[in-house]
Protein backbone atom coordinates (compact mmCIF):
# COMPACT_ATOMS: atom_id res chain seq x y z
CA UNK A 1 -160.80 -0.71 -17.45
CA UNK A 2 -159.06 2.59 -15.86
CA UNK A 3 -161.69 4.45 -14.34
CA UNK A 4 -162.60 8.08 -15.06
CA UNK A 5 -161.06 10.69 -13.18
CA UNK A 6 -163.10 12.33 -10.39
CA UNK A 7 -164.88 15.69 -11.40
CA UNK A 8 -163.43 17.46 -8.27
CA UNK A 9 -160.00 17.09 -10.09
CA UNK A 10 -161.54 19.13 -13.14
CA UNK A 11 -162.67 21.45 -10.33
CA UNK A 12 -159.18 21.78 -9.35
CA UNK A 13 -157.20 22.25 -12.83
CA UNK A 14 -159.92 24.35 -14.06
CA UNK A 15 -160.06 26.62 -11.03
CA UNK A 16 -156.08 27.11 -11.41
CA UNK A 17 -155.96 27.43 -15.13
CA UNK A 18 -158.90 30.22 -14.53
CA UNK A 19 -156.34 31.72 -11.88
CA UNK A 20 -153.60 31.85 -14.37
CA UNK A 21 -155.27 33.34 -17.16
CA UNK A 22 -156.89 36.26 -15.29
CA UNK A 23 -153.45 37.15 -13.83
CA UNK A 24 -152.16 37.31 -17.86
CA UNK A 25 -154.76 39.61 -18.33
CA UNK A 26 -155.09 41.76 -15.52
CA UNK A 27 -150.82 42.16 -16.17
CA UNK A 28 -151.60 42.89 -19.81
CA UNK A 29 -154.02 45.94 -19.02
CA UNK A 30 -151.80 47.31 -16.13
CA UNK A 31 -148.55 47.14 -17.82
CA UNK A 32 -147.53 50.11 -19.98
CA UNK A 33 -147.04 50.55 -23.73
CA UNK A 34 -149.61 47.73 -24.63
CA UNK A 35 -152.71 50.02 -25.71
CA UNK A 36 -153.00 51.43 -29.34
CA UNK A 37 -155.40 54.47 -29.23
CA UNK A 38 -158.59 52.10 -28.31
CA UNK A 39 -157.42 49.99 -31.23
CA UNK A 40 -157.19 46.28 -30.98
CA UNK A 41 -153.70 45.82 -29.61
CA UNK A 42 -153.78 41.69 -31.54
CA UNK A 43 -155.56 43.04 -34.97
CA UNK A 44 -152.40 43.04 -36.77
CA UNK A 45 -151.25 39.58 -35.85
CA UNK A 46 -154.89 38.29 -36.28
CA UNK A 47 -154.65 39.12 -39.86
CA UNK A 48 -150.98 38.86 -40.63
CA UNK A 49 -150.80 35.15 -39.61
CA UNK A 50 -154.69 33.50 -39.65
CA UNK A 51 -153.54 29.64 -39.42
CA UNK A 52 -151.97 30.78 -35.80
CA UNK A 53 -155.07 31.42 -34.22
CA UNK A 54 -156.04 28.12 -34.78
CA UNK A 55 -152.88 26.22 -33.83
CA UNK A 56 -152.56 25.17 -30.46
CA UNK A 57 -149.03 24.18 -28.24
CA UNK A 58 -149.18 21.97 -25.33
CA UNK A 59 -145.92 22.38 -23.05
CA UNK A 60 -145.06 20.63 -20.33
CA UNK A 61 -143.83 21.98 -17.17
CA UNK A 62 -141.56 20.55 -14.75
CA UNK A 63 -141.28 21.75 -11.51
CA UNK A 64 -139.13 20.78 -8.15
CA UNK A 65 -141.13 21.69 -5.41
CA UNK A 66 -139.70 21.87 -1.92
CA UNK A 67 -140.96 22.52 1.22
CA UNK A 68 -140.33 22.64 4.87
CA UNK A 69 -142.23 19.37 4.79
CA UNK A 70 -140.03 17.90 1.98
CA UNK A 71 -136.78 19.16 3.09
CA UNK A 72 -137.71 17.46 6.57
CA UNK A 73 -138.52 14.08 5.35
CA UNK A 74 -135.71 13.89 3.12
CA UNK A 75 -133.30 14.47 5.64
CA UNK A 76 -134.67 12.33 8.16
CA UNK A 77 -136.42 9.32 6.12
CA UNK A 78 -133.47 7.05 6.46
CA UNK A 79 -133.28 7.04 9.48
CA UNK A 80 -136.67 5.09 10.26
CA UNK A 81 -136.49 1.43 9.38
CA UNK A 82 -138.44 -1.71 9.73
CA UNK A 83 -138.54 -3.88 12.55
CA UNK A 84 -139.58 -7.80 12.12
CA UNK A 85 -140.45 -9.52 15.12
CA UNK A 86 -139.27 -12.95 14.78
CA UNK A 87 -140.58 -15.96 16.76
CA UNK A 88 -139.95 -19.88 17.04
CA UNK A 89 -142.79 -21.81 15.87
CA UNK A 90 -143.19 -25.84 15.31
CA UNK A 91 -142.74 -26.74 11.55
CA UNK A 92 -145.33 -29.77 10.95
CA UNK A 93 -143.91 -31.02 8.20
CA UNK A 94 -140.31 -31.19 9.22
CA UNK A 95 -140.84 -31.60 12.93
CA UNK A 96 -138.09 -28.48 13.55
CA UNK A 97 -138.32 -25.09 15.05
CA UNK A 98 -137.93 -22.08 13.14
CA UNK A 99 -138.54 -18.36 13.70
CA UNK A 100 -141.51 -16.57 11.82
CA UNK A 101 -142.32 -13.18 11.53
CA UNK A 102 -145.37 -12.76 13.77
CA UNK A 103 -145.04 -8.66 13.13
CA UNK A 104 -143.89 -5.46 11.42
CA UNK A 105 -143.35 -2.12 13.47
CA UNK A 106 -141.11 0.65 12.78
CA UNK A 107 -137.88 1.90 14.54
CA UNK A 108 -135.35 4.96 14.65
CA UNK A 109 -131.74 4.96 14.09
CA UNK A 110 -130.51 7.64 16.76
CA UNK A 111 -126.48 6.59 16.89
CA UNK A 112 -123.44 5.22 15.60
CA UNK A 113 -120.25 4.28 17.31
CA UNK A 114 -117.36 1.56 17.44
CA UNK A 115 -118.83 -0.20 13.87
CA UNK A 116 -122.42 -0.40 15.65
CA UNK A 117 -125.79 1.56 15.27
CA UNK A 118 -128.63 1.75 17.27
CA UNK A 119 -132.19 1.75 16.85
CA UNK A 120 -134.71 3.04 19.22
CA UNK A 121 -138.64 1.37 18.87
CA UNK A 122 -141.41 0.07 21.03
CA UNK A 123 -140.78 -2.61 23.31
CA UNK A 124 -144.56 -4.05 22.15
CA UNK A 125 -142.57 -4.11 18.72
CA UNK A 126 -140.25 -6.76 20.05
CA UNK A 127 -142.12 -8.23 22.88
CA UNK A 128 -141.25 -12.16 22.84
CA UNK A 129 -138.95 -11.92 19.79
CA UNK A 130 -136.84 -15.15 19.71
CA UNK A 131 -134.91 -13.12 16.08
CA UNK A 132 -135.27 -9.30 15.11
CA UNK A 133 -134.52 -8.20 11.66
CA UNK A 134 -133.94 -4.72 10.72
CA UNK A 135 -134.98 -2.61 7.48
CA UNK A 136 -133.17 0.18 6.68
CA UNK A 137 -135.03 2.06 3.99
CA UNK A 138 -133.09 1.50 0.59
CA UNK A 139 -134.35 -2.22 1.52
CA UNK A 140 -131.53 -4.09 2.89
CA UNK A 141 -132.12 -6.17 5.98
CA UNK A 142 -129.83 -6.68 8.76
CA UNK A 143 -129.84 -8.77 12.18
CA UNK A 144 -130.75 -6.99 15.19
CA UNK A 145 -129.43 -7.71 18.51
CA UNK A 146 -132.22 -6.56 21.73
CA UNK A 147 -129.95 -4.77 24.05
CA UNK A 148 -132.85 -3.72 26.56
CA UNK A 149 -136.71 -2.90 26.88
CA UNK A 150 -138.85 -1.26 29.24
CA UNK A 151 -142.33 -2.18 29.72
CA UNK A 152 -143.60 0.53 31.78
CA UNK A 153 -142.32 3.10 28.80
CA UNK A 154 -143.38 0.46 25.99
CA UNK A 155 -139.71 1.41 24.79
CA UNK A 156 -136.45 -0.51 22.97
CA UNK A 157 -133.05 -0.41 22.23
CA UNK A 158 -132.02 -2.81 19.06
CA UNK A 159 -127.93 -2.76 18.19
CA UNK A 160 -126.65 -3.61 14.81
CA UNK A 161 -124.07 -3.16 12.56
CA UNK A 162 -123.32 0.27 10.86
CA UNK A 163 -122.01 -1.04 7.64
CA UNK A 164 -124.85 0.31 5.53
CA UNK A 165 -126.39 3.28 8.33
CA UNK A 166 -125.78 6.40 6.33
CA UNK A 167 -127.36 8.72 9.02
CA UNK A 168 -128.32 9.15 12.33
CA UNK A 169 -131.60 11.04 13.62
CA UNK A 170 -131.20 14.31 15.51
CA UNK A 171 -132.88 14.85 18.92
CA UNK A 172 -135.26 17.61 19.37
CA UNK A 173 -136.79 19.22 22.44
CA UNK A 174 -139.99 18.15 22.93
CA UNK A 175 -140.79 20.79 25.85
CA UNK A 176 -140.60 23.12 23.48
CA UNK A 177 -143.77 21.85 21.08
CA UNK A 178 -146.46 23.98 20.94
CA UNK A 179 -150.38 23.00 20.20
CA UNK A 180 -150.99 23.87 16.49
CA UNK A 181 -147.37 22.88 15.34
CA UNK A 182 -146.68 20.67 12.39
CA UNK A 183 -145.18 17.56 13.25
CA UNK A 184 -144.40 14.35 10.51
CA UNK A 185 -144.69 10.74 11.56
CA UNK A 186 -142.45 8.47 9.32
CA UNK A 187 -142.91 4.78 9.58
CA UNK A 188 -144.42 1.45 8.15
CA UNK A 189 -148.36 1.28 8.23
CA UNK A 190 -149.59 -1.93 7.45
CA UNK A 191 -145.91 -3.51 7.29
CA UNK A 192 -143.29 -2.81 5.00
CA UNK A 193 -145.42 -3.00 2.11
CA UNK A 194 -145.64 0.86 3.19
CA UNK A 195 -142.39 1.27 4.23
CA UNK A 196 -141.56 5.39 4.69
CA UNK A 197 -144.86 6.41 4.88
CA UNK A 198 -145.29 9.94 5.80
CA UNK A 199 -148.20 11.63 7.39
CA UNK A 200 -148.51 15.45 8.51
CA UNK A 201 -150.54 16.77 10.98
CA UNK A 202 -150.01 19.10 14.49
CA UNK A 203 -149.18 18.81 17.38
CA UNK A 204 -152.93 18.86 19.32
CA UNK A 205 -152.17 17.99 23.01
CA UNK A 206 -149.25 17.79 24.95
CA UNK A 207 -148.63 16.35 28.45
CA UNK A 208 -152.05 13.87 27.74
CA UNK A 209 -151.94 11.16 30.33
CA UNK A 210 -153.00 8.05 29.08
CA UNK A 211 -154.03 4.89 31.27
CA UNK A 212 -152.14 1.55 30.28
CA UNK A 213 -153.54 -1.72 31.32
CA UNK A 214 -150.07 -2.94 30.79
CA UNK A 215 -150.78 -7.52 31.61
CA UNK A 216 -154.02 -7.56 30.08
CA UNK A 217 -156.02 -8.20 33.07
CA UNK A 218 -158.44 -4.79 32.54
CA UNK A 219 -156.90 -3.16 35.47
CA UNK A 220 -154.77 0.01 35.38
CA UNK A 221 -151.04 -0.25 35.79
CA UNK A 222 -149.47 2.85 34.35
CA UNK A 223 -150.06 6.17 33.39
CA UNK A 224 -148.22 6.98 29.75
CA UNK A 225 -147.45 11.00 29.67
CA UNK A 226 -147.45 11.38 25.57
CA UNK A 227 -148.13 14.00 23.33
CA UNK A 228 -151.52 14.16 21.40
CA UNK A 229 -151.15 14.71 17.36
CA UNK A 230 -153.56 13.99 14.92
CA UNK A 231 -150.72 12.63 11.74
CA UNK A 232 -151.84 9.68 11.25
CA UNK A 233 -150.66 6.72 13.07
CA UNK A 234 -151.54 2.82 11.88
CA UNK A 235 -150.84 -0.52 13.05
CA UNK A 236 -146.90 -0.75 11.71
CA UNK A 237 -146.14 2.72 12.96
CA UNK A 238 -145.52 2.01 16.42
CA UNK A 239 -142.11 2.98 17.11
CA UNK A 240 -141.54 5.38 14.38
CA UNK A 241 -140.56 8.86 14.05
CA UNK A 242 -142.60 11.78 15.12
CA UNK A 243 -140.08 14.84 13.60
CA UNK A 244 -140.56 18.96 13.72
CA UNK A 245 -139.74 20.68 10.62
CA UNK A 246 -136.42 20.86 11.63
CA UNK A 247 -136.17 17.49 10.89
CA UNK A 248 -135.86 16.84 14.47
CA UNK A 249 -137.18 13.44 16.48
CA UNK A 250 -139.44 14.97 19.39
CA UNK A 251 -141.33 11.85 19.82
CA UNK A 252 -141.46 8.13 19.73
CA UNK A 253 -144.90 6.82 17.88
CA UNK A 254 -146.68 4.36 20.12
CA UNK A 255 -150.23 3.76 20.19
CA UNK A 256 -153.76 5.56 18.67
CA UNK A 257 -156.95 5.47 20.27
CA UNK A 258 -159.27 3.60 17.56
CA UNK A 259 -162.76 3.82 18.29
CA UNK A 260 -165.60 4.04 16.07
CA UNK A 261 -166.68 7.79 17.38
CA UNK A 262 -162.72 8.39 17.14
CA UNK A 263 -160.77 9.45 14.94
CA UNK A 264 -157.37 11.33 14.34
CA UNK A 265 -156.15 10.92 18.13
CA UNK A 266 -152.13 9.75 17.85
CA UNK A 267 -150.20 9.40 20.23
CA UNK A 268 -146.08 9.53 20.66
CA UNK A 269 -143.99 9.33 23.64
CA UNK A 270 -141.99 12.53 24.22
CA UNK A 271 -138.62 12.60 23.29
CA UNK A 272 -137.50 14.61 26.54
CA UNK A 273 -138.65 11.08 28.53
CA UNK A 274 -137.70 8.72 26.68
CA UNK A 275 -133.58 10.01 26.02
CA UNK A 276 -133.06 9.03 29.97
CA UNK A 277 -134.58 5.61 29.39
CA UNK A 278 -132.69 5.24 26.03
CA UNK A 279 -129.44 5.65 27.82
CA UNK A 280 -130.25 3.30 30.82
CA UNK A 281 -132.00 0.26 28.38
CA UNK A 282 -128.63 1.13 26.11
CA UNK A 283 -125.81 1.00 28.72
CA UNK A 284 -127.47 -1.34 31.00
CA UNK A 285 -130.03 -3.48 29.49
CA UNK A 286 -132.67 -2.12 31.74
CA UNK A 287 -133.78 1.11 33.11
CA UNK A 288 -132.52 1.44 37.20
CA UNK A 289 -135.14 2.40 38.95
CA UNK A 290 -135.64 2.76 42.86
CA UNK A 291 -137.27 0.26 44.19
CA UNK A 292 -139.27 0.05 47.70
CA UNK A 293 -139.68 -3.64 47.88
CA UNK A 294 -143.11 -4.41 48.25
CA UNK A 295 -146.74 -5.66 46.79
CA UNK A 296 -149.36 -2.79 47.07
CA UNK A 297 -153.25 -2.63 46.81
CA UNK A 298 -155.23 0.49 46.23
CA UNK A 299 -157.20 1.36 49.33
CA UNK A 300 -159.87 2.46 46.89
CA UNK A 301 -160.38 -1.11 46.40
CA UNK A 302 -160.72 -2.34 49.57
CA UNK A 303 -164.58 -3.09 50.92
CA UNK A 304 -165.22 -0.31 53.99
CA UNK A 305 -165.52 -3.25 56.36
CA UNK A 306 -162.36 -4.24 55.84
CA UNK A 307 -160.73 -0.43 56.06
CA UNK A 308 -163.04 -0.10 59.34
CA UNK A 309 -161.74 -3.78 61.10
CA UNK A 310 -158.60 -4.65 59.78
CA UNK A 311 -156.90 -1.29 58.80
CA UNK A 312 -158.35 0.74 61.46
CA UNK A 313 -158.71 3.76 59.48
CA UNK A 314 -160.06 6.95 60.46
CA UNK A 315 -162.75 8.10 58.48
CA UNK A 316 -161.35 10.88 56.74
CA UNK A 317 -158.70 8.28 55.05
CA UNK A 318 -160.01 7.42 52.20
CA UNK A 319 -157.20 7.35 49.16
CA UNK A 320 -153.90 5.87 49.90
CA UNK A 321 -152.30 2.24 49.22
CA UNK A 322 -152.01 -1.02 51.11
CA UNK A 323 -148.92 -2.59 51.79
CA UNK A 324 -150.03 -6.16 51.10
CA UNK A 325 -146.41 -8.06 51.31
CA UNK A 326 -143.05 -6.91 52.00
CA UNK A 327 -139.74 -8.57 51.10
CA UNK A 328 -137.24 -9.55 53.24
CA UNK A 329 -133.87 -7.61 53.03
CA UNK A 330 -135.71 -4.98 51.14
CA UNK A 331 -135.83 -1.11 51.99
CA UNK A 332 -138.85 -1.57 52.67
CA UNK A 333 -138.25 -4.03 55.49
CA UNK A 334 -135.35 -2.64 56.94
CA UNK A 335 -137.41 0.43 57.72
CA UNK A 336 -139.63 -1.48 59.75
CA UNK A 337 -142.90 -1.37 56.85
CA UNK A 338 -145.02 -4.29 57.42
CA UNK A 339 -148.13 -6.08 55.77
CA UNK A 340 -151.44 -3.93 56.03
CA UNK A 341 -149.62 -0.35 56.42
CA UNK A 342 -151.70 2.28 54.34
CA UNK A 343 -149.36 4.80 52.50
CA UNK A 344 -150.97 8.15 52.37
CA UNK A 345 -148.06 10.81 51.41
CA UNK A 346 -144.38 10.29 49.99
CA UNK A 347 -141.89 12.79 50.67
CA UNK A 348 -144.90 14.92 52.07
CA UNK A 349 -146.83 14.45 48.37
CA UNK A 350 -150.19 12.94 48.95
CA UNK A 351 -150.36 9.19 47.19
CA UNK A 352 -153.84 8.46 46.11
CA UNK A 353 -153.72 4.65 44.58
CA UNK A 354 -150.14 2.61 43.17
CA UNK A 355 -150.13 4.78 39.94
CA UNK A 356 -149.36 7.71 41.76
CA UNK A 357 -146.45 5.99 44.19
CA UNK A 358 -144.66 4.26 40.81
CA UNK A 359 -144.73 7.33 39.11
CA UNK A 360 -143.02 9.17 42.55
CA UNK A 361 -140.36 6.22 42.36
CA UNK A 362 -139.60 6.06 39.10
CA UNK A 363 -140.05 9.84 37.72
CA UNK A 364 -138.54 11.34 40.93
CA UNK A 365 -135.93 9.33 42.83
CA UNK A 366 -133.18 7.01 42.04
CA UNK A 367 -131.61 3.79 43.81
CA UNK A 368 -129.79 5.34 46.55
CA UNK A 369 -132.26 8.17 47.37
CA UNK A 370 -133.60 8.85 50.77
CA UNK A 371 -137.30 8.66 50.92
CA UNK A 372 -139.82 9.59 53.97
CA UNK A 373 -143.09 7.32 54.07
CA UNK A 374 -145.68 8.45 56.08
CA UNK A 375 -148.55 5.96 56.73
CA UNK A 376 -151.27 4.82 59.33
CA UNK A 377 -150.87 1.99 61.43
CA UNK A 378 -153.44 0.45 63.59
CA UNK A 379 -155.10 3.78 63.19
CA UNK A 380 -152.32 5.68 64.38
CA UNK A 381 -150.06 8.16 61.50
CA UNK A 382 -146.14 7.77 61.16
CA UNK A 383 -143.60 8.65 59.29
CA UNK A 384 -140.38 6.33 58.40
CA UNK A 385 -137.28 7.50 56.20
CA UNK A 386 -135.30 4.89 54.33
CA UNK A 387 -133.18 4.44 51.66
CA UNK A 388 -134.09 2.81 48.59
């Protein structure tokens, strides 16, 4: 049995027929030529036609409403498809292999060229994927081919072919979003039972830095630098658009914070980031990054005993990292770094712990950039260039 409707949607209709008959009236007094002399201006009709007054006329109105929301959506939805992550699993019965969908994100379709289209997403979307299978958004699935992920920007790059892409996403500048803007995040909540759903919100943070414990082993590896809306984002979203009302992509949808005492925190990498590592996972396979060539331990970590007796520290040293191993042939080692060197400063910028010396690497330099490291030896400061 249907239920009944809701009485706040009798709230609703009433309050806006109210509204329109109060504007008839109040433009029927203010108009001119509609008063008689303080006569009433409907007595003639009232007795020229009686069986009117009681007839009634329902009409119904249709009405294409468009928006900047609207507009937005329908000139970006295409662009975000599905993404199945398909993965080999034993078949009991017939003793064979065969992939399985083990999960449903969402993905962007940013370019076309040479008969091939590409699709940016999370790399959590397709993490272990032995098959990927693509949705575009009028339903028809394609094969994906992983060109490249990045773990440390939880981002992907998926090829396929262009035969049925009809169009491309357009980048925006997401430097340029201010808190309080409206921003739409277009993707597949839940799977692709909810394929193109769209959610609006604002933009209510940018530059948040979020700490990623990025092995599972409830230790911080990374620092993610996202923006903060509060559209909602589900599982099944990850990967999908974050647009302006340009109908712009300014950011990549990753991850929420769900909590019981949260709600309505989304977050999205920015587009400005992730283009570079777009290009690298695209052309490449992999983002280049400069590398120093060694294993590292926050000081912060290590017991005082240890930082008084083995790493002869001063006292006033009390942030930096440990160089715990260093590999052969590496820049590292052909500067002369060894084991139990503590790394206080890079290029002159202070290092507190590992987060802040990968994010100097990889933001900052490139393979083939000189670097100085300054560090404490056997108590004693120095300062070694090299090039990594």
């Amino acid at each position: 049995m249907q239920k009944p409707d809701h009485p706040s949607r009798y709230v609703r209709r009433t309050g806006a027929a109210g509204a329109v008959l109060a504007a008839l009236l109040l433009q029927g007094c203010l108009m001119p030529g509609n008063t008689t002399d303080g006569k009433d201006p409907d007595e003639g009709q009232k007795n020229e036609n009686p069986e009117a007054a009681n007839s009634k006329e329902t009409k119904t109105v249709s009405m294409d409403i468009n928006t900047g929301i609207t507009e937005a959506v329908e000139q970006t939805s295409s662009t975000v498809v599905g993404v199945t992550n398909l993965q080999t699993s034993g078949n009991y019965w017939t003793n064979t292999t065969e992939p399985v969908p083990v999960g449903v994100g969402s993905g962007v379709i940013y370019k076309k060229a040479d008969g091939k289209a590409y699709v940016v997403t999370n790399n959590h979307v397709v993490e272990n994927a032995t098959e990927l299978e693509v949705t575009l958004d009028d339903g028809t699935k394609v094969d994906g081919n992983l060109l490249g992920r990045d773990i440390w920007t939880d981002l992907a790059v998926i090829e396929m072919e262009d035969k049925n892409v009809k169009n491309v996403i357009e980048f925006g500048d997401s430097d340029a979003l201010k808190r309080g803007e409206s921003v739409i995040a277009i993707g597949n909540p839940l799977g692709l039972g909810f394929s193109g759903s769209v959610t609006v919100g604002v933009i209510s943070g940018t530059n948040r830095s979020i700490p990623v414990d990025l092995n599972g082993d409830n230790r911080v590896d990374w620092n993610a630098d996202v923006l903060q809306t509060d559209a909602a984002i589900n599982p099944g979203n990850s990967g999908g658009a974050l647009i302006n009302l340009a109908g712009q992509l300014v950011g990549i949808n990753s991850m929420k914070i769900s909590e019981e005492t949260v709600e309505g925190i989304g977050l999205a990498i920015p587009i400005n980031s992730a283009v570079p590592i777009i290009e690298d996972l695209e052309k490449h396979g992999e983002v280049r990054r400069a590398q120093l060539g060694v294993t590292l331990i926050d000081l912060l970590s290590v017991p005082a005993v240890h930082q008084r007796d083995t790493l002869k520290l001063p006292k006033d040293v009390t942030e930096g990292v440990v160089i715990d191993d260093v590999s052969a042939g590496s820049p590292a080692a052909k500067a002369g770094l060894q084991r139990f060197d503590v790394i206080v400063e890079l290029d002159g910028k202070k290092v507190a712990d590992t987060i802040e010396l990968r994010k100097h690497l990889y933001n900052e330099k490139k393979p083939g950039d000189k670097m100085s490291v300054t560090f404490y030896r056997n108590g004693k400061q120095e300062t070694k260039d090299l090039t990594l």
